[in-house]
PDB file of N, CA and C in Angstrom:
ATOM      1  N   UNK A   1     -63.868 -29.204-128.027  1.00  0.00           N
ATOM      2  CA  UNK A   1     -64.047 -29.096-126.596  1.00  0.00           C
ATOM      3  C   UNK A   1     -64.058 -27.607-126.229  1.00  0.00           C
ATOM      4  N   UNK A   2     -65.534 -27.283-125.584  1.00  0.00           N
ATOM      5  CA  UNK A   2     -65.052 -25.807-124.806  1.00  0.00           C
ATOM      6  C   UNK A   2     -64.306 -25.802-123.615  1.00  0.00           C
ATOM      7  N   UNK A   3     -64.427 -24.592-123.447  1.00  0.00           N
ATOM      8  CA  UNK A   3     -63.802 -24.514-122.242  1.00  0.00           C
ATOM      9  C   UNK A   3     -64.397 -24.745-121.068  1.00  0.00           C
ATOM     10  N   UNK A   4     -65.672 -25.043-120.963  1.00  0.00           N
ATOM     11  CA  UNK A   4     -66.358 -25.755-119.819  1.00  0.00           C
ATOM     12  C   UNK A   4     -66.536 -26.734-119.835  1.00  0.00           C
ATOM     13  N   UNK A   5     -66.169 -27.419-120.893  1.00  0.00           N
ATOM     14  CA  UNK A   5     -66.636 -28.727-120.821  1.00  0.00           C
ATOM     15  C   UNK A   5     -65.048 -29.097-120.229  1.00  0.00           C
ATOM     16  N   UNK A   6     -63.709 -28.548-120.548  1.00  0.00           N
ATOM     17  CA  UNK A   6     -62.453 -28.540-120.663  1.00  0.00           C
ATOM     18  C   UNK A   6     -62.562 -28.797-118.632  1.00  0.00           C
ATOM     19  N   UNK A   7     -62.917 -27.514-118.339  1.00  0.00           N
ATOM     20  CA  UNK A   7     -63.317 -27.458-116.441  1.00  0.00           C
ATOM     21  C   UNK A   7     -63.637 -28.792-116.021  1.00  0.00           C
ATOM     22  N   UNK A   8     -65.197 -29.368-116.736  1.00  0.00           N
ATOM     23  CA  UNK A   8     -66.111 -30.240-116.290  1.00  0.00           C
ATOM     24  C   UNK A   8     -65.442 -31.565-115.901  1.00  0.00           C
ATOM     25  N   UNK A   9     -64.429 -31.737-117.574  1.00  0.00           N
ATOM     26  CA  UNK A   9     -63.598 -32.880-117.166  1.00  0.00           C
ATOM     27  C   UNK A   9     -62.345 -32.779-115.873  1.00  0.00           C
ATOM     28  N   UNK A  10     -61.649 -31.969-116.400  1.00  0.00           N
ATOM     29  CA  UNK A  10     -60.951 -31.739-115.062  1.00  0.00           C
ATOM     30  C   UNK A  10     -61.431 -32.021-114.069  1.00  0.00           C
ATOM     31  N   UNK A  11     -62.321 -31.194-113.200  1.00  0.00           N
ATOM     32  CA  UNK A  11     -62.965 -31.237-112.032  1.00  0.00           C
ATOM     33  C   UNK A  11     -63.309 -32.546-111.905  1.00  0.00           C
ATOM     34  N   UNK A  12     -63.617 -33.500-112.877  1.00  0.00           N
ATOM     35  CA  UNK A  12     -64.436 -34.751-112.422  1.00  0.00           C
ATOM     36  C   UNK A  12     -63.461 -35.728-112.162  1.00  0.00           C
ATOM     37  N   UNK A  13     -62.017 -35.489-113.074  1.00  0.00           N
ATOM     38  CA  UNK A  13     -60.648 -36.274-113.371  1.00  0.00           C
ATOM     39  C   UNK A  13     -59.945 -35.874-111.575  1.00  0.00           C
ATOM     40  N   UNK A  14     -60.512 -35.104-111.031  1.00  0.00           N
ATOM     41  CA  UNK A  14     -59.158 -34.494-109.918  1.00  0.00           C
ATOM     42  C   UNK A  14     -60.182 -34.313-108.904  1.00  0.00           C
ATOM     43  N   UNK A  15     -61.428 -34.890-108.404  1.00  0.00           N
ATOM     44  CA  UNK A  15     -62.068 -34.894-107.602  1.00  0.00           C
ATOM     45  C   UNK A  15     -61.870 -33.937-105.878  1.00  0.00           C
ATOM     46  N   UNK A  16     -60.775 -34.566-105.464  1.00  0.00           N
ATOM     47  CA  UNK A  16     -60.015 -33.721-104.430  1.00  0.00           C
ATOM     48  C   UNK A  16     -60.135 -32.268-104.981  1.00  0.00           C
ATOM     49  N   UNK A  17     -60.320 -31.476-105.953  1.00  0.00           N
ATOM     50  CA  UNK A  17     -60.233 -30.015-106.173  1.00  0.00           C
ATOM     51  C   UNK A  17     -61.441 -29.776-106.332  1.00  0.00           C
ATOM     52  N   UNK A  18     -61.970 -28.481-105.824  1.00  0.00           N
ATOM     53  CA  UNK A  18     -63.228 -27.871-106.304  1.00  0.00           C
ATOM     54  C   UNK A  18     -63.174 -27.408-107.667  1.00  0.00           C
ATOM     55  N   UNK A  19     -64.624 -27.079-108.020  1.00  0.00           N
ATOM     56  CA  UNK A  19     -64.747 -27.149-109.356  1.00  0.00           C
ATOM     57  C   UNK A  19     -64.494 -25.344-109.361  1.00  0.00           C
ATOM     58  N   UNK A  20     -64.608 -24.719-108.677  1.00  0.00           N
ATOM     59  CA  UNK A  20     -64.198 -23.485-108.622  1.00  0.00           C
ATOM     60  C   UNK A  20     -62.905 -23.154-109.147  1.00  0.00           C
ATOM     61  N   UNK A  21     -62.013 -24.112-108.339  1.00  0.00           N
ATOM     62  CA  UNK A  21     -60.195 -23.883-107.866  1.00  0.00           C
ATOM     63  C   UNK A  21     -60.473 -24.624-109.550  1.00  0.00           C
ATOM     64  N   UNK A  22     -60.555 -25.253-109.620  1.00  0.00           N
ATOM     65  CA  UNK A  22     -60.201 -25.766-111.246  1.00  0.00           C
ATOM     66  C   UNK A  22     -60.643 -24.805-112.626  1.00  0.00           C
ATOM     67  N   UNK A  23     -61.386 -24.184-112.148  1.00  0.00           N
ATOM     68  CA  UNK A  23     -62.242 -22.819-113.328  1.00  0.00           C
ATOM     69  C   UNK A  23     -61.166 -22.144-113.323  1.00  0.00           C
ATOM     70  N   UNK A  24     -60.852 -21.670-112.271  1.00  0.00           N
ATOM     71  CA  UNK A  24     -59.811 -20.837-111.674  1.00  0.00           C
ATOM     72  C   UNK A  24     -58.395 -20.901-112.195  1.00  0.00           C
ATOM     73  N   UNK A  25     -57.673 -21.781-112.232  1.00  0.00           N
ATOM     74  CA  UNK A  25     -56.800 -22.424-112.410  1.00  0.00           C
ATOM     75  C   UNK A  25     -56.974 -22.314-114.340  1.00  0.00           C
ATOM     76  N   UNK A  26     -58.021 -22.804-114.661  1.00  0.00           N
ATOM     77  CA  UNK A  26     -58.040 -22.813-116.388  1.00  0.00           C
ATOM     78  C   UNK A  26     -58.231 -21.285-116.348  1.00  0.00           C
ATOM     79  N   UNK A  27     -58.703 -20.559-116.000  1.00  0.00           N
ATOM     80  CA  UNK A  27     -58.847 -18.849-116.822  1.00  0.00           C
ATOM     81  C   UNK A  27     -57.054 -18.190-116.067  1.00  0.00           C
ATOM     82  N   UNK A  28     -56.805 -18.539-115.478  1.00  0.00           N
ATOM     83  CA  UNK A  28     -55.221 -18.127-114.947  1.00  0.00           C
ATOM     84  C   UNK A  28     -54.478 -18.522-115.820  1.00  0.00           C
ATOM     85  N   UNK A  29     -54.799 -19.287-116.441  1.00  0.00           N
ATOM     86  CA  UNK A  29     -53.524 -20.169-117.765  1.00  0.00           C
ATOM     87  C   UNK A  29     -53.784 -19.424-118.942  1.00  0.00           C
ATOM     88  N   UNK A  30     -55.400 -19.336-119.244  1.00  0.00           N
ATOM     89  CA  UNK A  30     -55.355 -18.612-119.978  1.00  0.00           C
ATOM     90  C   UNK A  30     -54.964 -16.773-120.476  1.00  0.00           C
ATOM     91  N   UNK A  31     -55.206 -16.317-119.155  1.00  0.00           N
ATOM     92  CA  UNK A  31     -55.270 -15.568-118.698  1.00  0.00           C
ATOM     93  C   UNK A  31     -53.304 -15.640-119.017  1.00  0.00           C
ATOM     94  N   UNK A  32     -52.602 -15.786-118.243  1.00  0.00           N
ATOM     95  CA  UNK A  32     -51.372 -16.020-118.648  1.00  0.00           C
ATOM     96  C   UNK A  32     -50.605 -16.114-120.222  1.00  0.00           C
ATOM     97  N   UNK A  33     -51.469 -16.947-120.743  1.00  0.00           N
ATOM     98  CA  UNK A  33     -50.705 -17.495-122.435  1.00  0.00           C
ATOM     99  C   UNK A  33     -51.237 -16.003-123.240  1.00  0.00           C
ATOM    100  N   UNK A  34     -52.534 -15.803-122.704  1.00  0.00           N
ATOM    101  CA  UNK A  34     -52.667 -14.293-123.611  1.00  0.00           C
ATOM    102  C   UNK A  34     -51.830 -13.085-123.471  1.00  0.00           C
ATOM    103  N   UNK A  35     -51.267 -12.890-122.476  1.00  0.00           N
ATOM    104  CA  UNK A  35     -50.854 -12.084-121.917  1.00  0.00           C
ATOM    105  C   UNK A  35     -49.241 -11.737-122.385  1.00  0.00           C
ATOM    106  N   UNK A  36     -48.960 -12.921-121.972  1.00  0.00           N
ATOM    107  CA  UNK A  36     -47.185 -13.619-123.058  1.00  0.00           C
ATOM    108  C   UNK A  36     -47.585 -13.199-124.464  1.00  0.00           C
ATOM    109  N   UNK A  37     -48.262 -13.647-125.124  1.00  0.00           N
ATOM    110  CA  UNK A  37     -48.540 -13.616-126.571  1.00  0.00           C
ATOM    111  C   UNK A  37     -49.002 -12.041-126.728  1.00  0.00           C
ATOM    112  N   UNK A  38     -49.267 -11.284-126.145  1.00  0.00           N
ATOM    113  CA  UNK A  38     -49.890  -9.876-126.225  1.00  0.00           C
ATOM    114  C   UNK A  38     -48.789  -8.960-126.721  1.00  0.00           C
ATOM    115  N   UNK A  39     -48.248  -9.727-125.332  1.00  0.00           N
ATOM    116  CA  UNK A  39     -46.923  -8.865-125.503  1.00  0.00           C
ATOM    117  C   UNK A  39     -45.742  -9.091-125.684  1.00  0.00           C
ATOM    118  N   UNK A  40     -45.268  -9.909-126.835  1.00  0.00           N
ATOM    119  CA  UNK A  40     -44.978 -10.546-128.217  1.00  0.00           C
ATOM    120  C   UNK A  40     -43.789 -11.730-127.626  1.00  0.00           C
ATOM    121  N   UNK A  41     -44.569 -11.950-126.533  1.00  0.00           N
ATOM    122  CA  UNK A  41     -43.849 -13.777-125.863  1.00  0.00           C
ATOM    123  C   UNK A  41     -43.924 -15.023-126.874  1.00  0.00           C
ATOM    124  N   UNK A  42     -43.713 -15.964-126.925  1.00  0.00           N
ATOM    125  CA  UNK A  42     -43.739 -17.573-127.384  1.00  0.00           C
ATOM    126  C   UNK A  42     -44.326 -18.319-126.174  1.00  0.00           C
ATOM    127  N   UNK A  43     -44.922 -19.057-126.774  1.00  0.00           N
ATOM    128  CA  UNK A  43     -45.409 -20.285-125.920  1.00  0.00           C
ATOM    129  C   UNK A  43     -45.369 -21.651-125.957  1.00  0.00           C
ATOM    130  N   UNK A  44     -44.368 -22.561-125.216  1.00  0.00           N
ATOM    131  CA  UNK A  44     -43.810 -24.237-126.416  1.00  0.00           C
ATOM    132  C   UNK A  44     -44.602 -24.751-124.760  1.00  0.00           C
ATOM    133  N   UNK A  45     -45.243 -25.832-125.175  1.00  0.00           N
ATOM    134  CA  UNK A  45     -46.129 -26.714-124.412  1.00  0.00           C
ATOM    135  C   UNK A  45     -45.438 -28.583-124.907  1.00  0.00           C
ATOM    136  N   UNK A  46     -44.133 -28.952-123.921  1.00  0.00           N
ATOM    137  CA  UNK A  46     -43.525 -29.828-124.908  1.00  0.00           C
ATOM    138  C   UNK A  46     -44.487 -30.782-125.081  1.00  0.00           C
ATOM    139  N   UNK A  47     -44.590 -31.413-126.069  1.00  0.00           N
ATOM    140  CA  UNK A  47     -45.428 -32.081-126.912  1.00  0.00           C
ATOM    141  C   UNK A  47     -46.560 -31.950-127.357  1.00  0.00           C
ATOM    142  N   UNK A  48     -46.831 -30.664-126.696  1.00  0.00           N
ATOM    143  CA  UNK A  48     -48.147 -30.412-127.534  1.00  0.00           C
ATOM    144  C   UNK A  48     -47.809 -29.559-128.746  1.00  0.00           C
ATOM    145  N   UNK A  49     -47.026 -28.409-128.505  1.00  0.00           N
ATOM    146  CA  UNK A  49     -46.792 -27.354-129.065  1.00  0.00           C
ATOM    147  C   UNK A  49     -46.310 -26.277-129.155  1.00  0.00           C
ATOM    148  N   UNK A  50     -46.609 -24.860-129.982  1.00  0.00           N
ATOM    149  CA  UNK A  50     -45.840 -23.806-129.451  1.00  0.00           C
ATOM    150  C   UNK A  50     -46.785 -23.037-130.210  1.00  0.00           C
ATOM    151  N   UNK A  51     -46.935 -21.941-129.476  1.00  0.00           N
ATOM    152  CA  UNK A  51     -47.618 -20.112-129.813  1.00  0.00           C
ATOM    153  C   UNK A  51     -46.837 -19.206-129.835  1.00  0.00           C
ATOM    154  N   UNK A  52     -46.649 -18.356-131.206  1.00  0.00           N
ATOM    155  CA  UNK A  52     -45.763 -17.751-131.466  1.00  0.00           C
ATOM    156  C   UNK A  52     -47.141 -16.461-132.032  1.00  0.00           C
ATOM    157  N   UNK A  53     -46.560 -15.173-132.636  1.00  0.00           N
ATOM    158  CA  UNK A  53     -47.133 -14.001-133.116  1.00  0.00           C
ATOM    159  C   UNK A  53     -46.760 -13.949-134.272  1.00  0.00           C
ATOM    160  N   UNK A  54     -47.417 -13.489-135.738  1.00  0.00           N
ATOM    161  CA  UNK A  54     -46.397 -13.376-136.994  1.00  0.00           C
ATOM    162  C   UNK A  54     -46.832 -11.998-137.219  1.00  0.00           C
ATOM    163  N   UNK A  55     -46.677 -11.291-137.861  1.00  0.00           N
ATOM    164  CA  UNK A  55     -47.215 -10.172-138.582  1.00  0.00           C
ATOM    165  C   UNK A  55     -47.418 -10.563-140.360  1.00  0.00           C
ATOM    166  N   UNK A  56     -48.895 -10.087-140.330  1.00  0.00           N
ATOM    167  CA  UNK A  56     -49.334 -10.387-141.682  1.00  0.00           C
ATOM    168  C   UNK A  56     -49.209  -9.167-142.131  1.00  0.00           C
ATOM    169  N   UNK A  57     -49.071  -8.894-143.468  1.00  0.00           N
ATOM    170  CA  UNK A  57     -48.879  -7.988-144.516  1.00  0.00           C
ATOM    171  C   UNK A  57     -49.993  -7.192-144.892  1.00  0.00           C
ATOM    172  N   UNK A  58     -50.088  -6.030-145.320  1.00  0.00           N
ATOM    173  CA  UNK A  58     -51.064  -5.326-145.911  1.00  0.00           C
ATOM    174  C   UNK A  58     -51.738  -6.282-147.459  1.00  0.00           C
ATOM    175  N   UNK A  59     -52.739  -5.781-147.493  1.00  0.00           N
ATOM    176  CA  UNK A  59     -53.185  -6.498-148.676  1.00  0.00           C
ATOM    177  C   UNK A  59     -54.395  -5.571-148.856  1.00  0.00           C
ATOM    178  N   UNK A  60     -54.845  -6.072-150.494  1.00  0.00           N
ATOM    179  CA  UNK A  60     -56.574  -5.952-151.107  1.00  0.00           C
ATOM    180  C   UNK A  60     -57.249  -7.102-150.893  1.00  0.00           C
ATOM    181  N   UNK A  61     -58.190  -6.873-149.992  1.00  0.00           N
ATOM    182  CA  UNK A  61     -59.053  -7.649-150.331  1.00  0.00           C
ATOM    183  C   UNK A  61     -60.537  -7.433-150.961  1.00  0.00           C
ATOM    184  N   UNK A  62     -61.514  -8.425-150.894  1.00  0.00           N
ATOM    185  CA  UNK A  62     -62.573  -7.875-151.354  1.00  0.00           C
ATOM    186  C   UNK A  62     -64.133  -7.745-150.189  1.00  0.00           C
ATOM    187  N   UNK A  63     -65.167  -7.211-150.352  1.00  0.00           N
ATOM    188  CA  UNK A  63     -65.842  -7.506-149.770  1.00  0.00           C
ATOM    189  C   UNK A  63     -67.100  -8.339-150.023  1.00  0.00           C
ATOM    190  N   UNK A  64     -67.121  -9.326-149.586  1.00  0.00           N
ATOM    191  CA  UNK A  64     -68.189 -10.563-150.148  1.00  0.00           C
ATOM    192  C   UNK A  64     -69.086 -10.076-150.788  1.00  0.00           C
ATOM    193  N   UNK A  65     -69.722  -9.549-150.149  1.00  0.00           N
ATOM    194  CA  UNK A  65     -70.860  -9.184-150.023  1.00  0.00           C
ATOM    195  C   UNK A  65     -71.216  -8.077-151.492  1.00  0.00           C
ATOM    196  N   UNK A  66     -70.693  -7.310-151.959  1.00  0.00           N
ATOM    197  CA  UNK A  66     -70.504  -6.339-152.820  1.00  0.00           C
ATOM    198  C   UNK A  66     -69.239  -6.219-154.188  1.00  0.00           C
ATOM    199  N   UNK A  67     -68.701  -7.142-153.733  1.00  0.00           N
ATOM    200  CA  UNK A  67     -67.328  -7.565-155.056  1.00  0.00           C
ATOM    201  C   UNK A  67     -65.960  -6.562-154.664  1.00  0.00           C
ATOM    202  N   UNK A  68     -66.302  -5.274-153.770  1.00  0.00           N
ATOM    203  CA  UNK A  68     -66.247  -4.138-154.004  1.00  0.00           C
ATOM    204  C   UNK A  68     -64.374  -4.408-153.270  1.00  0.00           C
ATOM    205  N   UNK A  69     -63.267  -3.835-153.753  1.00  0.00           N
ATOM    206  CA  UNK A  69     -61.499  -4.209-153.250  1.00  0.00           C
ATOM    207  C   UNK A  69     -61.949  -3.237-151.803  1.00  0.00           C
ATOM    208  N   UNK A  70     -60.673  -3.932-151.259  1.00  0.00           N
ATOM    209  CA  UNK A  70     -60.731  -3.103-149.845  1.00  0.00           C
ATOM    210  C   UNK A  70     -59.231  -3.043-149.187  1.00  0.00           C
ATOM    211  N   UNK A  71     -58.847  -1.950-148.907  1.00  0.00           N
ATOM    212  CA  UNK A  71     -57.463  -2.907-148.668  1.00  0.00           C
ATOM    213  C   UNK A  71     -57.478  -2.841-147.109  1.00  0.00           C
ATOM    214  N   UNK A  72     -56.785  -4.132-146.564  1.00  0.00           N
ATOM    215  CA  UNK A  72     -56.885  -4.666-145.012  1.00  0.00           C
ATOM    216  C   UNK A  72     -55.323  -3.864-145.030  1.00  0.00           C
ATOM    217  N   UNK A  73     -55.436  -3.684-143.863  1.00  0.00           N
ATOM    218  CA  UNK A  73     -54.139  -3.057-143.319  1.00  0.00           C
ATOM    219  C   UNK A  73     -53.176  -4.230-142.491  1.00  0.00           C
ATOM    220  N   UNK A  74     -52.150  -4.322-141.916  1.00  0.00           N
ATOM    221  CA  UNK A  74     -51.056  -5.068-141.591  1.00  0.00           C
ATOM    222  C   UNK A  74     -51.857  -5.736-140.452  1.00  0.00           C
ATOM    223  N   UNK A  75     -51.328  -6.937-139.876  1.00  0.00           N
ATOM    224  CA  UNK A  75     -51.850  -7.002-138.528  1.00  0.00           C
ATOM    225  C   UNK A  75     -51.280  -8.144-137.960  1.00  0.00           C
ATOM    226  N   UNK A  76     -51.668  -8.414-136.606  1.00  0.00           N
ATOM    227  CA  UNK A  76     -50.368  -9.682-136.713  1.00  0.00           C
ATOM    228  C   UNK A  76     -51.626 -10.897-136.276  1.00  0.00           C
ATOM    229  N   UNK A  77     -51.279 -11.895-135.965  1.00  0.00           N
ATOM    230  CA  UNK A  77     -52.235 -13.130-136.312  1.00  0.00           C
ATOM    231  C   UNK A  77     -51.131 -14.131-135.047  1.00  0.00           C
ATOM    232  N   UNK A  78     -51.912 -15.165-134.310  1.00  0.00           N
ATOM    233  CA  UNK A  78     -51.580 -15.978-133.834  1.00  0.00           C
ATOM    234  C   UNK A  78     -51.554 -16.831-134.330  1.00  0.00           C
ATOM    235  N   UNK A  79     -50.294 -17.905-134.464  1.00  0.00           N
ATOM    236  CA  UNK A  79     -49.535 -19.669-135.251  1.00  0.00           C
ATOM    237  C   UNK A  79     -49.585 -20.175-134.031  1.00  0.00           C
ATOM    238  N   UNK A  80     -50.099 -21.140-134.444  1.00  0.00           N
ATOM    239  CA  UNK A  80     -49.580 -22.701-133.611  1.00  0.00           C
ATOM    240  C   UNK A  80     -48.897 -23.694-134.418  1.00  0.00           C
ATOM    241  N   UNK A  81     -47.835 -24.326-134.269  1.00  0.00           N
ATOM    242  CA  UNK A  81     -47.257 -25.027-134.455  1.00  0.00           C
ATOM    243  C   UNK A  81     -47.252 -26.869-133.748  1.00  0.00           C
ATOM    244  N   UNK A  82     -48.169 -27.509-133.729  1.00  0.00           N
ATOM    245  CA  UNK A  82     -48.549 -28.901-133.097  1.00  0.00           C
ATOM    246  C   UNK A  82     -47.031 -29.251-132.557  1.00  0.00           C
ATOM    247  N   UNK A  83     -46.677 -30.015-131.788  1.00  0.00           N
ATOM    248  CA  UNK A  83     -45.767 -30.549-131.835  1.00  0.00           C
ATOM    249  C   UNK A  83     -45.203 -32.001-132.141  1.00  0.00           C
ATOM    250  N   UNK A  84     -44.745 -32.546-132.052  1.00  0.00           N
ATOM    251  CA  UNK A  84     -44.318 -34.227-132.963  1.00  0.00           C
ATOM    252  C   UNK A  84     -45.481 -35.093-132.198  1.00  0.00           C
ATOM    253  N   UNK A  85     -45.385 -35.593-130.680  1.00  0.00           N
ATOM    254  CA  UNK A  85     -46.187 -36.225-130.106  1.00  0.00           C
ATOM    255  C   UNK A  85     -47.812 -36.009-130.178  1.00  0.00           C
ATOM    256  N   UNK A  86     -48.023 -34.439-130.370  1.00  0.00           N
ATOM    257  CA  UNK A  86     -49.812 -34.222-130.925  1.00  0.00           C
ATOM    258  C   UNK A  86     -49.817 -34.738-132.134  1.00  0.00           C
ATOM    259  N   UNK A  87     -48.983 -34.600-133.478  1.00  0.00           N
ATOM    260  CA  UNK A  87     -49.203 -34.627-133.910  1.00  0.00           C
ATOM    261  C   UNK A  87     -49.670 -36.567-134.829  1.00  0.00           C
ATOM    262  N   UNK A  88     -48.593 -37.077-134.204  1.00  0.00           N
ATOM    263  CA  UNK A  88     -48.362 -38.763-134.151  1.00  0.00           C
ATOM    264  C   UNK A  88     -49.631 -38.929-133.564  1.00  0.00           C
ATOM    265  N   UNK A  89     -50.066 -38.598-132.483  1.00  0.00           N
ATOM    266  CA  UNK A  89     -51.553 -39.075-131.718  1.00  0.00           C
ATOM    267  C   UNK A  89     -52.561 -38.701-133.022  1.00  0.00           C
ATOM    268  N   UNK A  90     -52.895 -37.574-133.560  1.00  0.00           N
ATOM    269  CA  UNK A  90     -53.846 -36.797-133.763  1.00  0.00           C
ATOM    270  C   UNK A  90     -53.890 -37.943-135.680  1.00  0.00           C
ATOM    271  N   UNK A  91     -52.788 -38.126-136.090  1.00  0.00           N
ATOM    272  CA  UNK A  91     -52.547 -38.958-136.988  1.00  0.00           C
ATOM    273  C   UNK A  91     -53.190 -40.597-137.314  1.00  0.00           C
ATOM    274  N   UNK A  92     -52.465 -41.293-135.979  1.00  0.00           N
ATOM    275  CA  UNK A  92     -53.001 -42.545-135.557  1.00  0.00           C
ATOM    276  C   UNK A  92     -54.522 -42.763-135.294  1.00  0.00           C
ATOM    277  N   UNK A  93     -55.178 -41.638-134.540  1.00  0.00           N
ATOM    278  CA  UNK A  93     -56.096 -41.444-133.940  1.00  0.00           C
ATOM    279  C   UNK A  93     -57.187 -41.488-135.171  1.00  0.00           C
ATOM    280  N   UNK A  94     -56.631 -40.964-136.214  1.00  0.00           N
ATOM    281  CA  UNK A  94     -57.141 -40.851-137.654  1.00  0.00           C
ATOM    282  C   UNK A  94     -57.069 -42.270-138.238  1.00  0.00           C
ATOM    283  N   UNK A  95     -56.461 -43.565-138.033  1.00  0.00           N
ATOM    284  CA  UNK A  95     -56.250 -44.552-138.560  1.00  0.00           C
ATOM    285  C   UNK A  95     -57.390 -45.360-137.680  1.00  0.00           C
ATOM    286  N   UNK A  96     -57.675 -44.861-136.247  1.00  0.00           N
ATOM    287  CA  UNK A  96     -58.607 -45.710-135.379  1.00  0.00           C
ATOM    288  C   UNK A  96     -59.819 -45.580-135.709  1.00  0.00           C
ATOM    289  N   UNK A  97     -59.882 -44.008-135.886  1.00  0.00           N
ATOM    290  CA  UNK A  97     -61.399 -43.427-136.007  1.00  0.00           C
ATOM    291  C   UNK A  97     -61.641 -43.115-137.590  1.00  0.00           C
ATOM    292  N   UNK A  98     -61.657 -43.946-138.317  1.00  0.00           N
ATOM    293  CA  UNK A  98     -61.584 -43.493-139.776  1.00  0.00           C
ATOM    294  C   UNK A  98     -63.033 -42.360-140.195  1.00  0.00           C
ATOM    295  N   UNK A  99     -64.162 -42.385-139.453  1.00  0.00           N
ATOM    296  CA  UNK A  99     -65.368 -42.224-139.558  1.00  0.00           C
ATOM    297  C   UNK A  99     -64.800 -40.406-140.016  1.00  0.00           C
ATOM    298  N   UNK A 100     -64.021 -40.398-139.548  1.00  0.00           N
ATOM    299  CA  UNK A 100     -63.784 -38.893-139.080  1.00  0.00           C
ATOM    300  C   UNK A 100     -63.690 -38.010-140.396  1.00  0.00           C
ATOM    301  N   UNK A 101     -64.544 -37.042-140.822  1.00  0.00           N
ATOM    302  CA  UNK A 101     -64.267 -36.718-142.167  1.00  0.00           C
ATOM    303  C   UNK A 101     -62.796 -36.011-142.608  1.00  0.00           C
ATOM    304  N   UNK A 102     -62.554 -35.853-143.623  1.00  0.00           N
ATOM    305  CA  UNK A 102     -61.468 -34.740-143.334  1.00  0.00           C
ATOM    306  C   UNK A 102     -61.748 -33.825-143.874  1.00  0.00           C
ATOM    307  N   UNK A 103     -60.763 -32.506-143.209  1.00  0.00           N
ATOM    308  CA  UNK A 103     -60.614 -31.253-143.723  1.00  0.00           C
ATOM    309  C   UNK A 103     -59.917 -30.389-144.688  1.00  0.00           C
TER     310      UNK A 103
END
């Protein structure tokens, strides 16, 4: 799901709101969770989840393209962590919809 399609439903689910105030409303959240996370906040969404920051390590890597080592420097990376209730749905949901390939 993008994020307009994310609006589209909304707006159509909450009729009483313009589709504006609802755009609005989704880039403010987002706009918000980045902002926490920037500047090295957590984010727990109960049952969905939580956004946390880690710092990844220096390393070699290589470059595809050429074989050739490279070394990446430190950096930090955004985790999500599902929470029990996504994750029970997202599970089951897998027992309904078997079609679904996996990853």
């Amino acid at each position: 799901m993008t994020k307009s399609e994310l609006i589209e439903q909304l707006a159509t689910k909450l009729p009483h709101l313009l589709r504006g105030d609802v755009e609005l409303a989704i880039n403010s959240l987002i706009h918000s969770m980045t902002h926490n996370l920037a500047t090295g906040g957590r984010i727990e969404i109960r049952g969905f989840g939580g956004f946390s920051i880690t710092r990844r390590a220096a390393r070699m890597g290589h470059n595809p393209k050429t074989g050739e080592r490279v070394s990446l420097p430190s950096r930090y990376a955004t985790h999500f962590k599902p929470g029990l209730d996504l994750r029970e749905r997202v599970n089951h949901s897998r027992e309904i919809y078997p079609k679904i390939k996996d990853l």
